[in-house]
PDB file of N, CA and C in Angstrom:
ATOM      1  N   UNK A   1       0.842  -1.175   0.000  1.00  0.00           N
ATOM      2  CA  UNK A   1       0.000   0.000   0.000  1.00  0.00           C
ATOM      3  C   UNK A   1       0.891   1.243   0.000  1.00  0.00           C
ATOM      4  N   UNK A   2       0.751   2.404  -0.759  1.00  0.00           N
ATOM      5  CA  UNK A   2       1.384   3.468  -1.170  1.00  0.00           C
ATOM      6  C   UNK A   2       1.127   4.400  -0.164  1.00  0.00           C
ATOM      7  N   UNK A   3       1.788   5.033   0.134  1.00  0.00           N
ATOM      8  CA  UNK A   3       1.496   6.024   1.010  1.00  0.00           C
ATOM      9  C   UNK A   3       1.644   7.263   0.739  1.00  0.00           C
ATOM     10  N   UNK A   4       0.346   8.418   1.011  1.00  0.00           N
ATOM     11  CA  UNK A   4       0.236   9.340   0.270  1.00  0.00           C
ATOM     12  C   UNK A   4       1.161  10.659   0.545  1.00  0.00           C
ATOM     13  N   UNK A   5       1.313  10.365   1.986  1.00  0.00           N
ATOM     14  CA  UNK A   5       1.901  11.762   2.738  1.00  0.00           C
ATOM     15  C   UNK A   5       3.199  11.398   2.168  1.00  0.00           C
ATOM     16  N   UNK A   6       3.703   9.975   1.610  1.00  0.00           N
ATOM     17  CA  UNK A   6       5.451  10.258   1.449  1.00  0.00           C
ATOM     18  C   UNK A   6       5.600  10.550   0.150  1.00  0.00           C
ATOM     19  N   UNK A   7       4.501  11.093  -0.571  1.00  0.00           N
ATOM     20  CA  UNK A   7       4.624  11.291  -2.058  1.00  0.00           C
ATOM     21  C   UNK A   7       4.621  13.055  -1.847  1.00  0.00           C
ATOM     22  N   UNK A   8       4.306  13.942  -1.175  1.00  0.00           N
ATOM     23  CA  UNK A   8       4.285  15.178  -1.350  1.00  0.00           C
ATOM     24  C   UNK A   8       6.056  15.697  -1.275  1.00  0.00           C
ATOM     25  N   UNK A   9       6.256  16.858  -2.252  1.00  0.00           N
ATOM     26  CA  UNK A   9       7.586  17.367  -2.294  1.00  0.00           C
ATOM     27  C   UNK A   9       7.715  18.600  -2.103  1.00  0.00           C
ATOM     28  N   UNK A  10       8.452  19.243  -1.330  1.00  0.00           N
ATOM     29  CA  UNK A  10       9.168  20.285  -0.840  1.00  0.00           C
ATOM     30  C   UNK A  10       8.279  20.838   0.253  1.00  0.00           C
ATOM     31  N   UNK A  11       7.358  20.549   0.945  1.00  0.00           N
ATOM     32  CA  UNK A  11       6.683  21.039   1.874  1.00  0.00           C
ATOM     33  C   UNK A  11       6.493  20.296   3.121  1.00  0.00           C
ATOM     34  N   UNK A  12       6.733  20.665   4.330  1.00  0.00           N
ATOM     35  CA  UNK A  12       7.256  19.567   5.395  1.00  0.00           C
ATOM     36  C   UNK A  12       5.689  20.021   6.547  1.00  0.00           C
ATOM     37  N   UNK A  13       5.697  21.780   6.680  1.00  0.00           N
ATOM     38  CA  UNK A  13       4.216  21.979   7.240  1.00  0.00           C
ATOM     39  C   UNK A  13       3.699  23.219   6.504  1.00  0.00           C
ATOM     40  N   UNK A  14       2.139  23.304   6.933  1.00  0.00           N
ATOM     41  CA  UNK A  14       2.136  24.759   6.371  1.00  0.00           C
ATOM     42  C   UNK A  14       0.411  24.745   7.060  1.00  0.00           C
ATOM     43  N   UNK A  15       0.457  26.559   7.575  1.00  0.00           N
ATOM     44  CA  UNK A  15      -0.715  26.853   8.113  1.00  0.00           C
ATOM     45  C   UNK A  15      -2.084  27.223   7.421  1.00  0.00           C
ATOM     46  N   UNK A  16      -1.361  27.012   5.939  1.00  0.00           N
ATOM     47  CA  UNK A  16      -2.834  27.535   5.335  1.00  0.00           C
ATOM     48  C   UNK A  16      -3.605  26.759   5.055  1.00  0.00           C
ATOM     49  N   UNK A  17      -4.919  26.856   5.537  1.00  0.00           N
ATOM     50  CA  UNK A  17      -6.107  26.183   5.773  1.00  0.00           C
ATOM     51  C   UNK A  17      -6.209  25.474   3.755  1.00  0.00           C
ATOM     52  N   UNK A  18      -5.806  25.936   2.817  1.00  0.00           N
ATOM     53  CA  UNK A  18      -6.114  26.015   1.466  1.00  0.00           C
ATOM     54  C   UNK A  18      -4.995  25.336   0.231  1.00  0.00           C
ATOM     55  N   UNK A  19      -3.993  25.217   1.369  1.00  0.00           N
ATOM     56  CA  UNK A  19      -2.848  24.732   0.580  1.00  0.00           C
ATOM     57  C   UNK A  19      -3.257  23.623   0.096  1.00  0.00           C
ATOM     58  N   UNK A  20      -2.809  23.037  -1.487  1.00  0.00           N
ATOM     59  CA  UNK A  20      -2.795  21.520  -1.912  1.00  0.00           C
ATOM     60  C   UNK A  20      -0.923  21.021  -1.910  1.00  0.00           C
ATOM     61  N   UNK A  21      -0.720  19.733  -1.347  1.00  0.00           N
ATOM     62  CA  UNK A  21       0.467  19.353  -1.408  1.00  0.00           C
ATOM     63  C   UNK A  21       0.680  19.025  -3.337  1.00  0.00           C
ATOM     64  N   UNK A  22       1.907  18.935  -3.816  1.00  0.00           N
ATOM     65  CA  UNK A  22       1.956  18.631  -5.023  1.00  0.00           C
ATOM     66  C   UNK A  22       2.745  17.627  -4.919  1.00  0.00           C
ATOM     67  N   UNK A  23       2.043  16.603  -5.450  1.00  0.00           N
ATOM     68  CA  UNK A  23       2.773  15.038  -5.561  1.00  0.00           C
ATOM     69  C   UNK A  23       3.533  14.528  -6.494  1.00  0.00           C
ATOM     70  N   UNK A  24       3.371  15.279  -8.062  1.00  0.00           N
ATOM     71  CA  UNK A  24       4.162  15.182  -8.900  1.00  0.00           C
ATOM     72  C   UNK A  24       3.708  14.259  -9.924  1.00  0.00           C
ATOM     73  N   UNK A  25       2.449  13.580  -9.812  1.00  0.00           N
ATOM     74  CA  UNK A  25       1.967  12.837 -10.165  1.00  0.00           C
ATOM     75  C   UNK A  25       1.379  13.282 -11.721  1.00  0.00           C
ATOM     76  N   UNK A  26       1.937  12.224 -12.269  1.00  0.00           N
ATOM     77  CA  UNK A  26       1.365  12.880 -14.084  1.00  0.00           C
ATOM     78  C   UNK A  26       0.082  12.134 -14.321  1.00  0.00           C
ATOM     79  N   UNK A  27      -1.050  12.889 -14.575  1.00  0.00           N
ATOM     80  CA  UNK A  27      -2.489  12.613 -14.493  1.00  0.00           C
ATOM     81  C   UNK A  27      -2.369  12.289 -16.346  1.00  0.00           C
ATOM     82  N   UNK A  28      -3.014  11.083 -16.230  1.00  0.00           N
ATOM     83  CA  UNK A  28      -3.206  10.173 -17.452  1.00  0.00           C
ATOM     84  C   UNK A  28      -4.402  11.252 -18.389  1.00  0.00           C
ATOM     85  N   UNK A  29      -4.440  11.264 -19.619  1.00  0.00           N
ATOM     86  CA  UNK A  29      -5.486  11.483 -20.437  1.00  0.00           C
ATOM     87  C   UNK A  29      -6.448  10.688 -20.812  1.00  0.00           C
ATOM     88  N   UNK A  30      -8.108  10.902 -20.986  1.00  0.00           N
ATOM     89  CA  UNK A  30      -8.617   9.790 -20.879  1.00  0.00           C
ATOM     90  C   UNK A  30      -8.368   9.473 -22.658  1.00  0.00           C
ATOM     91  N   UNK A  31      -9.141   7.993 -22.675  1.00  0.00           N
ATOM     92  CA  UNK A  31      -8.755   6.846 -23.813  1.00  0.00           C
ATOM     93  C   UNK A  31     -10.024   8.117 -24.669  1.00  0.00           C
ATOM     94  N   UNK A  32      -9.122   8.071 -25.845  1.00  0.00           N
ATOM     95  CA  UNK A  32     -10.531   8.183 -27.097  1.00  0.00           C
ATOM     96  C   UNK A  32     -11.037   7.225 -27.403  1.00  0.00           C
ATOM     97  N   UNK A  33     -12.498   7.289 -28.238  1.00  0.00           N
ATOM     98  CA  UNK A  33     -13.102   5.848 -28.211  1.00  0.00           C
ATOM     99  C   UNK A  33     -12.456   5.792 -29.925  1.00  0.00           C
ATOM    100  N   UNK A  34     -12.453   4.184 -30.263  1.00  0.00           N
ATOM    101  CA  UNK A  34     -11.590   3.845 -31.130  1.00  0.00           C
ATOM    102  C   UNK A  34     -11.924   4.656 -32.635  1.00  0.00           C
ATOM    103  N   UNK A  35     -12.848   5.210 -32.890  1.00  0.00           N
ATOM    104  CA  UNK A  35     -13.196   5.759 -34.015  1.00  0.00           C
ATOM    105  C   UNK A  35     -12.304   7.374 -34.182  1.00  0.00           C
ATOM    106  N   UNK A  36     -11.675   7.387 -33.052  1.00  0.00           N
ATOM    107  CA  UNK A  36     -11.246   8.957 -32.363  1.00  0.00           C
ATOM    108  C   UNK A  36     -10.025   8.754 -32.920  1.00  0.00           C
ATOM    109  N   UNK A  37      -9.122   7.236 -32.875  1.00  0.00           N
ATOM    110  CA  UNK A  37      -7.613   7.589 -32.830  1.00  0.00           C
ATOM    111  C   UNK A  37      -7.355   7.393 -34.181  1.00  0.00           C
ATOM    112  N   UNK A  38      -6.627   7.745 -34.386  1.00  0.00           N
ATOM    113  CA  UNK A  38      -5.370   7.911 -35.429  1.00  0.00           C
ATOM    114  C   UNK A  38      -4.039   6.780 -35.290  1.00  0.00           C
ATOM    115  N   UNK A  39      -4.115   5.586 -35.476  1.00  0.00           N
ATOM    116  CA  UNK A  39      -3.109   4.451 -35.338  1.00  0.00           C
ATOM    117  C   UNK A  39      -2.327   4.840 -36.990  1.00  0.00           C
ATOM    118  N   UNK A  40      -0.895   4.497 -36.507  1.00  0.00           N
ATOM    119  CA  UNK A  40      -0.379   4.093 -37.799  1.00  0.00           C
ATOM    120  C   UNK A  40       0.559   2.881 -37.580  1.00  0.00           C
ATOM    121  N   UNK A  41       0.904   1.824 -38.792  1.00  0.00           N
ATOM    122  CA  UNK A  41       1.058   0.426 -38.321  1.00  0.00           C
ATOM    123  C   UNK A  41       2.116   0.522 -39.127  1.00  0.00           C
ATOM    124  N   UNK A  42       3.609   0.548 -38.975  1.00  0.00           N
ATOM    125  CA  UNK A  42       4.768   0.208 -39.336  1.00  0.00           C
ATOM    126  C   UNK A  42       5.741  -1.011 -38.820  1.00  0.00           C
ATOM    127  N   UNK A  43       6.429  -1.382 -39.952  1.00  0.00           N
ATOM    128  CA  UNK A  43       7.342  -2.073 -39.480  1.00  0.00           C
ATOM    129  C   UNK A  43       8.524  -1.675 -39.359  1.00  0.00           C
ATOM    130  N   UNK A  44       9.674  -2.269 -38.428  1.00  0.00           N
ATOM    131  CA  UNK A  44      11.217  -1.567 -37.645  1.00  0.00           C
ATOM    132  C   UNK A  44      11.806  -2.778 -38.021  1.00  0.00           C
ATOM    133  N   UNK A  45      13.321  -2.250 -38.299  1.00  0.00           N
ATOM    134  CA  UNK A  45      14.406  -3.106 -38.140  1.00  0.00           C
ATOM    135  C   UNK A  45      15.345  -2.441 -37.862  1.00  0.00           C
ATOM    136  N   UNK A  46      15.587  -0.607 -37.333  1.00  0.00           N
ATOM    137  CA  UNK A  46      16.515  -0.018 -36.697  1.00  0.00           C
ATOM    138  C   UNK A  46      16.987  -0.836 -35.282  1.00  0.00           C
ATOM    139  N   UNK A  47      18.253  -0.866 -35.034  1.00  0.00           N
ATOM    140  CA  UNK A  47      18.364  -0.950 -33.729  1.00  0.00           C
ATOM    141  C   UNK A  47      17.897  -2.462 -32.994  1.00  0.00           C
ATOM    142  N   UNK A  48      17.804  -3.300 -34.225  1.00  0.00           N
ATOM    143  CA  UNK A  48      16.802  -4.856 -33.437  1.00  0.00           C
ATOM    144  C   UNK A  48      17.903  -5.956 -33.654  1.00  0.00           C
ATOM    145  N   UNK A  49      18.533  -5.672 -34.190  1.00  0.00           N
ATOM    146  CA  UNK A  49      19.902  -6.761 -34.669  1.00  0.00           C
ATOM    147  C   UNK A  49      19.314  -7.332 -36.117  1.00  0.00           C
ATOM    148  N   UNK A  50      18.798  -7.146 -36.627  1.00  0.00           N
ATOM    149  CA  UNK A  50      18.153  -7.394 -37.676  1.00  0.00           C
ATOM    150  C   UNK A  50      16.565  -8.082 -37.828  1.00  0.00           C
ATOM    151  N   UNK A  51      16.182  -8.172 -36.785  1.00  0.00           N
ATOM    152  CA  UNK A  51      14.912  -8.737 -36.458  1.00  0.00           C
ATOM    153  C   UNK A  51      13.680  -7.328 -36.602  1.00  0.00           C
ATOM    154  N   UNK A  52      12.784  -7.910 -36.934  1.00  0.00           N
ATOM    155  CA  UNK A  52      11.552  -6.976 -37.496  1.00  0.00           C
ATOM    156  C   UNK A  52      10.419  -7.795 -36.272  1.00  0.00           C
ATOM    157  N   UNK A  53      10.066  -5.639 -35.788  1.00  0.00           N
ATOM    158  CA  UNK A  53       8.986  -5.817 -35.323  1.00  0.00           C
ATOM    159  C   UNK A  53       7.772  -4.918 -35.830  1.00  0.00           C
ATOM    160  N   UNK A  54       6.561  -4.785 -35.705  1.00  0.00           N
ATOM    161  CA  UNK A  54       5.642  -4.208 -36.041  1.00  0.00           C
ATOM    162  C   UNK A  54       5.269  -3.383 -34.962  1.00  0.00           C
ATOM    163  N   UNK A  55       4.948  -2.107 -35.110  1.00  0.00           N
ATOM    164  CA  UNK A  55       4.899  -0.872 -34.189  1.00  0.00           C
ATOM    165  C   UNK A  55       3.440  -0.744 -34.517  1.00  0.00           C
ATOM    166  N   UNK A  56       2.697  -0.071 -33.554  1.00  0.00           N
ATOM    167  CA  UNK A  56       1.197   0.488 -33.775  1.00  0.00           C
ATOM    168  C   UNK A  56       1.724   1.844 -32.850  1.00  0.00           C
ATOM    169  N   UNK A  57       1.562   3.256 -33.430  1.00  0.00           N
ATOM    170  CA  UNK A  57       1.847   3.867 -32.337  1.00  0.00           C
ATOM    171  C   UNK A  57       0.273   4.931 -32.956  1.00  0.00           C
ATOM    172  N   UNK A  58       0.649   5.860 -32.316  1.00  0.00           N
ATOM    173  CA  UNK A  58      -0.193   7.217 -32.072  1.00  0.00           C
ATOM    174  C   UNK A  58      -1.648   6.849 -30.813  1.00  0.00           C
ATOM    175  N   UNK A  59      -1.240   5.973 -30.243  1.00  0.00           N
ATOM    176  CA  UNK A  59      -2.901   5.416 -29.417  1.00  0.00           C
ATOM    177  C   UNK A  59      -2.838   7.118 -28.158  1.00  0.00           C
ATOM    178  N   UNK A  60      -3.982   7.891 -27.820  1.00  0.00           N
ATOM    179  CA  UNK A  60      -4.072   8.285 -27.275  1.00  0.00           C
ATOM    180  C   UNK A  60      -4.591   7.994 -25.996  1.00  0.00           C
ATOM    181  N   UNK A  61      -4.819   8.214 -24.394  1.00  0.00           N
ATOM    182  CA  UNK A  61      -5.473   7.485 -23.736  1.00  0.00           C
ATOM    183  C   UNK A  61      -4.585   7.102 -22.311  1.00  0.00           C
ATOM    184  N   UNK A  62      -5.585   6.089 -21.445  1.00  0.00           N
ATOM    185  CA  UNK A  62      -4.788   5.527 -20.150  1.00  0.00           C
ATOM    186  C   UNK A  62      -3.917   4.043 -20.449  1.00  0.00           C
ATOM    187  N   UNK A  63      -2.652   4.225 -19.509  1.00  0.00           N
ATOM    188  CA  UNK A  63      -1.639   3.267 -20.158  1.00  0.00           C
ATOM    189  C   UNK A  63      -2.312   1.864 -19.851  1.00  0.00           C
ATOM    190  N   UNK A  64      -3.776   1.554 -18.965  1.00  0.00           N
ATOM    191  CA  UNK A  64      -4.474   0.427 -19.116  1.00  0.00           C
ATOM    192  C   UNK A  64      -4.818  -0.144 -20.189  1.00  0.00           C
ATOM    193  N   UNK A  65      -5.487   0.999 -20.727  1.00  0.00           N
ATOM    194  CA  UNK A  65      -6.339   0.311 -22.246  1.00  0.00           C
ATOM    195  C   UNK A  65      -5.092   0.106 -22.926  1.00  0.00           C
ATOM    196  N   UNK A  66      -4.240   0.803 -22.940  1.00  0.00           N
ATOM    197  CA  UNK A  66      -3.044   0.805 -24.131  1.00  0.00           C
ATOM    198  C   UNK A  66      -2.725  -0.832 -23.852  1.00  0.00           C
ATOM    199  N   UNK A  67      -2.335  -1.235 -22.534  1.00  0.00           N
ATOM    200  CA  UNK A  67      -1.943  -2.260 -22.039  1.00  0.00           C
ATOM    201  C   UNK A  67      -3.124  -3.678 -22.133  1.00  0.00           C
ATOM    202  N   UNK A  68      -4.084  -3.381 -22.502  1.00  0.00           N
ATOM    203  CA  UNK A  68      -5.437  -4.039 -22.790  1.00  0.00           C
ATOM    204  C   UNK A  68      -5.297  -4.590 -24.162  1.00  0.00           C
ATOM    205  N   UNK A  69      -5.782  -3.150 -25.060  1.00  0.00           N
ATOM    206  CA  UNK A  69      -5.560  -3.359 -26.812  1.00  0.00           C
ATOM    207  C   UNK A  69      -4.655  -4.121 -26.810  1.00  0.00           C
ATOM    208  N   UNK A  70      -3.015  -4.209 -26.355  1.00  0.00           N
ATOM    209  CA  UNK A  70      -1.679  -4.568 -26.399  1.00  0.00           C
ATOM    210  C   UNK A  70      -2.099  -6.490 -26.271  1.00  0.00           C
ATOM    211  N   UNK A  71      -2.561  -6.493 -25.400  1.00  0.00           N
ATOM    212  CA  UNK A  71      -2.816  -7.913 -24.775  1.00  0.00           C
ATOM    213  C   UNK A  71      -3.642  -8.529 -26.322  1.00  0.00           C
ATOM    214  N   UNK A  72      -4.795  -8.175 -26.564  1.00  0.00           N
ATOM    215  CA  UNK A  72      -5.841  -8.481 -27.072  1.00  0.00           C
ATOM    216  C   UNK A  72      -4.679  -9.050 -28.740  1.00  0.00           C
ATOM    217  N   UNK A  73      -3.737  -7.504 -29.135  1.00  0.00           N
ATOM    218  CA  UNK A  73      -2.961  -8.104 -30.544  1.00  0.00           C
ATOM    219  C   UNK A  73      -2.016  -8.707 -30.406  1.00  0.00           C
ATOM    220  N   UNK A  74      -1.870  -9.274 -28.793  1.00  0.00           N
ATOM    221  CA  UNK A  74      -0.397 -10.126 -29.078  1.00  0.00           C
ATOM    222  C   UNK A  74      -1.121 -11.883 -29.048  1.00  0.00           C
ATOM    223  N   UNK A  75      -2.471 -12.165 -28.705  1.00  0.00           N
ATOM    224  CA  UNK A  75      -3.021 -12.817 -28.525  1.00  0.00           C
ATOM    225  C   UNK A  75      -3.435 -13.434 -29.807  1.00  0.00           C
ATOM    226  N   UNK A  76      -4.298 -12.433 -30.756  1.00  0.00           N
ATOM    227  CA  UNK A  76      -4.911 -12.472 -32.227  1.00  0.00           C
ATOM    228  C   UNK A  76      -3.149 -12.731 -33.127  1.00  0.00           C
ATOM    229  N   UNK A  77      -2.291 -12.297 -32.306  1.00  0.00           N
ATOM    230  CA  UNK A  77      -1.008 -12.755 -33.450  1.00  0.00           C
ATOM    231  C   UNK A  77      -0.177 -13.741 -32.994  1.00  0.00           C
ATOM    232  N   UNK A  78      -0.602 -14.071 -32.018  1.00  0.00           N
ATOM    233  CA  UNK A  78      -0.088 -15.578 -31.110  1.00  0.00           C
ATOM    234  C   UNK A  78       1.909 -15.374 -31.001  1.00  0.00           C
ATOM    235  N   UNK A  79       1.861 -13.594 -30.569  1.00  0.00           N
ATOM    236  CA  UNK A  79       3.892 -13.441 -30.123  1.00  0.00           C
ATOM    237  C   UNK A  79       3.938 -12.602 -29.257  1.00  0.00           C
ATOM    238  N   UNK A  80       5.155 -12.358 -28.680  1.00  0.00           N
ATOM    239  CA  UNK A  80       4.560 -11.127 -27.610  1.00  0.00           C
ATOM    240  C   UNK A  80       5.012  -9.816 -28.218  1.00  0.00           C
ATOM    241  N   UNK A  81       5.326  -9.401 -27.243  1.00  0.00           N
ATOM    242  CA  UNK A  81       5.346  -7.294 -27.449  1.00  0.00           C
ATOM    243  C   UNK A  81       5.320  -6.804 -25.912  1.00  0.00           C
ATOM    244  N   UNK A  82       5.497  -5.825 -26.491  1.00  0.00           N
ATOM    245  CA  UNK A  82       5.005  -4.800 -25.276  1.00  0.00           C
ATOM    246  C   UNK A  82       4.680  -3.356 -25.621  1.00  0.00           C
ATOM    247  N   UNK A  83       3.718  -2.891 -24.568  1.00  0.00           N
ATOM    248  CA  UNK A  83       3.433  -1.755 -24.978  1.00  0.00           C
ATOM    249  C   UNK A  83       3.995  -0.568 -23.964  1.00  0.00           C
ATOM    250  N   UNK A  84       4.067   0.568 -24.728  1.00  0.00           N
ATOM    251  CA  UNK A  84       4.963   1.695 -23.513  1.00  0.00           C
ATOM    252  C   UNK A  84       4.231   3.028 -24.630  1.00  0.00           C
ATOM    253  N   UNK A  85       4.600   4.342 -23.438  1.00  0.00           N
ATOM    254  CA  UNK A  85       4.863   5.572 -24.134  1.00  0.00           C
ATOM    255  C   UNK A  85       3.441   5.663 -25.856  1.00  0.00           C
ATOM    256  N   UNK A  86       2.421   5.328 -25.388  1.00  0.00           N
ATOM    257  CA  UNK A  86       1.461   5.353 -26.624  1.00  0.00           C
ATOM    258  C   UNK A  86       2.217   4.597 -28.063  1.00  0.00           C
ATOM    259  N   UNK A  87       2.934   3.639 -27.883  1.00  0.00           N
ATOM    260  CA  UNK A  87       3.257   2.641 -28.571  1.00  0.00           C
ATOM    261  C   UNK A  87       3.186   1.110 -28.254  1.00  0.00           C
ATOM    262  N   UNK A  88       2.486   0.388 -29.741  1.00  0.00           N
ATOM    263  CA  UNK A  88       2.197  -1.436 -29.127  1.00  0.00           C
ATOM    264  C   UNK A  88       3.983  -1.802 -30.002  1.00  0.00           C
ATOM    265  N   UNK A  89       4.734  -2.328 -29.471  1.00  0.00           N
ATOM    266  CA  UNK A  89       5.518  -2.969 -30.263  1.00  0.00           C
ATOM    267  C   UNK A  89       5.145  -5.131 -30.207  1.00  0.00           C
ATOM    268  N   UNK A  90       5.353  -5.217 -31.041  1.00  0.00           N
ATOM    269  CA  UNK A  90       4.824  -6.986 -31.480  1.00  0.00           C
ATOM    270  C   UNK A  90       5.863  -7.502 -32.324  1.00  0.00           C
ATOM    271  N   UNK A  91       6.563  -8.299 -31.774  1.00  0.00           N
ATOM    272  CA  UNK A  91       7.766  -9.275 -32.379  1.00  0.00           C
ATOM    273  C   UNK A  91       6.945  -9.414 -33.902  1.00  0.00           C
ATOM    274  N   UNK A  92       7.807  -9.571 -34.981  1.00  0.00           N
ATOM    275  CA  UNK A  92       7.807 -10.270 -36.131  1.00  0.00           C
ATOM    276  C   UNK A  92       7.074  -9.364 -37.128  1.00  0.00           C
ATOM    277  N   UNK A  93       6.835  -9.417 -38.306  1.00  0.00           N
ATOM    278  CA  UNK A  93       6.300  -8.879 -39.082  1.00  0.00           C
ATOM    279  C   UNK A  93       4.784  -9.111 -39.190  1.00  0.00           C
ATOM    280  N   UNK A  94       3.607  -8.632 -38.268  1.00  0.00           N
ATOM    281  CA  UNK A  94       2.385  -9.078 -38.239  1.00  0.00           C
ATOM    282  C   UNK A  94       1.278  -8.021 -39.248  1.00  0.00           C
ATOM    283  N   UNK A  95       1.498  -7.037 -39.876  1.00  0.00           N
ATOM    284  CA  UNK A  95       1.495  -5.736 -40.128  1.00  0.00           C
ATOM    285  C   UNK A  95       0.187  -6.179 -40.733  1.00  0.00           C
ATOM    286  N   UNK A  96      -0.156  -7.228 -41.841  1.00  0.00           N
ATOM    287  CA  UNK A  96      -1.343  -7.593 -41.822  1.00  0.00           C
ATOM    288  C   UNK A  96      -2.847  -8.257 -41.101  1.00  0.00           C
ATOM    289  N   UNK A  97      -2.129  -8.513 -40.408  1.00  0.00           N
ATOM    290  CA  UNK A  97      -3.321  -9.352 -39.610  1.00  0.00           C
ATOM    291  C   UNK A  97      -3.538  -8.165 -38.510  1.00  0.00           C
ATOM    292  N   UNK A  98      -2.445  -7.251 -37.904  1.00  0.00           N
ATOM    293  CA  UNK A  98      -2.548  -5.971 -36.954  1.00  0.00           C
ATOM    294  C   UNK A  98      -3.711  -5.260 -37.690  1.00  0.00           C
ATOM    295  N   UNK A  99      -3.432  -4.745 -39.020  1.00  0.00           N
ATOM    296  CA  UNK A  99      -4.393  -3.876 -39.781  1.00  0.00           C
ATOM    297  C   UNK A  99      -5.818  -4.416 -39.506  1.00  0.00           C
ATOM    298  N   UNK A 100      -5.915  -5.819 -39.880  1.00  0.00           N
ATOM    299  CA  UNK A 100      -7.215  -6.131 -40.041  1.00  0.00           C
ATOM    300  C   UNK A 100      -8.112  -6.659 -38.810  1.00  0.00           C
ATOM    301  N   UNK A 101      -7.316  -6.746 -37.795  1.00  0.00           N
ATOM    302  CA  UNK A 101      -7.924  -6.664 -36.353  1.00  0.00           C
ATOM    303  C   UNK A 101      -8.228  -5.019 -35.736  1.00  0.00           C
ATOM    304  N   UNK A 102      -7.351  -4.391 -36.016  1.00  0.00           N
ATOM    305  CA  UNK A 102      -7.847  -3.056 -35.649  1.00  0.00           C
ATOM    306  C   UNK A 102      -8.666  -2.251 -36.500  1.00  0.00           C
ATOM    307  N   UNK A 103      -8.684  -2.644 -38.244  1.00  0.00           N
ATOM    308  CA  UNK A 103     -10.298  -2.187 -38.420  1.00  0.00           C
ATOM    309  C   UNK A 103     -11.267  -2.933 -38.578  1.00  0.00           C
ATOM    310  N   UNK A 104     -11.484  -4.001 -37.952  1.00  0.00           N
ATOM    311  CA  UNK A 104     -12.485  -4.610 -37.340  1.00  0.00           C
ATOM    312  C   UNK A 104     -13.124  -3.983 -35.891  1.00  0.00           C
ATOM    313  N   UNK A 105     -11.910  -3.412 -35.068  1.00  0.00           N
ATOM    314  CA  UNK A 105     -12.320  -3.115 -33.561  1.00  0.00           C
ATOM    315  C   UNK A 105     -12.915  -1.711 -33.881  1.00  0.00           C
ATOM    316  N   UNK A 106     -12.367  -0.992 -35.172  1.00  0.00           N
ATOM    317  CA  UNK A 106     -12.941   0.060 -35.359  1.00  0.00           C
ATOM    318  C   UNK A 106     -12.209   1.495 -35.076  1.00  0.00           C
ATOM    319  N   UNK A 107     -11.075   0.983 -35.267  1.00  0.00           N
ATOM    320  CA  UNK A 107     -10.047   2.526 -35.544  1.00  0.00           C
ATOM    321  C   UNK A 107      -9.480   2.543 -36.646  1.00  0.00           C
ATOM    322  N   UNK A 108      -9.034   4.155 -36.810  1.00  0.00           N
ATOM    323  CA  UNK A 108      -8.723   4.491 -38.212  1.00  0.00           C
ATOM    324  C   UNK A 108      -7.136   4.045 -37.752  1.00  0.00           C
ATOM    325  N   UNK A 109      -7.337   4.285 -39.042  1.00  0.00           N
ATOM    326  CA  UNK A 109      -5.301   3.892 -39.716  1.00  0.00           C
ATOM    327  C   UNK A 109      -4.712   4.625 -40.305  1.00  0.00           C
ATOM    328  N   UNK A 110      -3.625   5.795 -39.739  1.00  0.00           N
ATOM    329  CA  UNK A 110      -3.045   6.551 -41.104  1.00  0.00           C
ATOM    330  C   UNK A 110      -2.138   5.795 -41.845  1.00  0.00           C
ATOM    331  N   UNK A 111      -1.535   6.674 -42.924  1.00  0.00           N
ATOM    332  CA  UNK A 111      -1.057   5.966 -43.641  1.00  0.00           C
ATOM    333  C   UNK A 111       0.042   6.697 -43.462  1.00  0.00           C
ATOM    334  N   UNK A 112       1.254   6.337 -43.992  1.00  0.00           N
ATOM    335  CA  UNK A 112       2.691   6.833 -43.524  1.00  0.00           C
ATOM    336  C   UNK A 112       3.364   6.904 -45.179  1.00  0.00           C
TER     337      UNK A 112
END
């Protein structure tokens, strides 16, 4: 269990009835509903040793759902991934079957 009083910074007391402590805490944006986002679906081989993965990035939203959707296409592509920073990354070249699960769920796709 987290404790709230050890999350406040630079303030030890204070008499004003009005003060808010500041915790530093970065407040999530909520999820657009899927017709809202803007996905674009590339494939990488910078930086992988030569191995190709498939990126979905631009998802706007809480890092749950991101972490949800994430689950749902590593499942429909039977490899893993992970998701971070409003990006799904997914081992291997899945770029088709990604496309056609996510406009089925009903988000747009730019094109690059």
């Amino acid at each position: 269990m987290k404790k709230q009083w050890k999350n406040r910074e630079g303030v030890v007391y204070s008499t004003n009835q009005d003060f808010e402590y500041d915790t530093n805490e970065i407040e999530e944006t909520e999820t657009l509903s899927p017709a809202k986002q803007k996905l674009s679906v590339f494939i990488d081989r910078k930086q992988r040793k030569g191995k190709s993965v498939t990126i979905i990035a631009g998802f706007i939203g809480k890092s749950d759902d991101l972490e949800a959707l994430s689950k749902q296409i590593k499942t429909k592509c039977g490899t893993g991934g992970s998701a971070k920073n409003g990006e799904i990354i997914i081992q291997g070249e899945m770029i088709d079957k990604i496309k056609e699960f996510l406009l089925k769920e009903g988000y747009n796709l730019s094109t690059k």
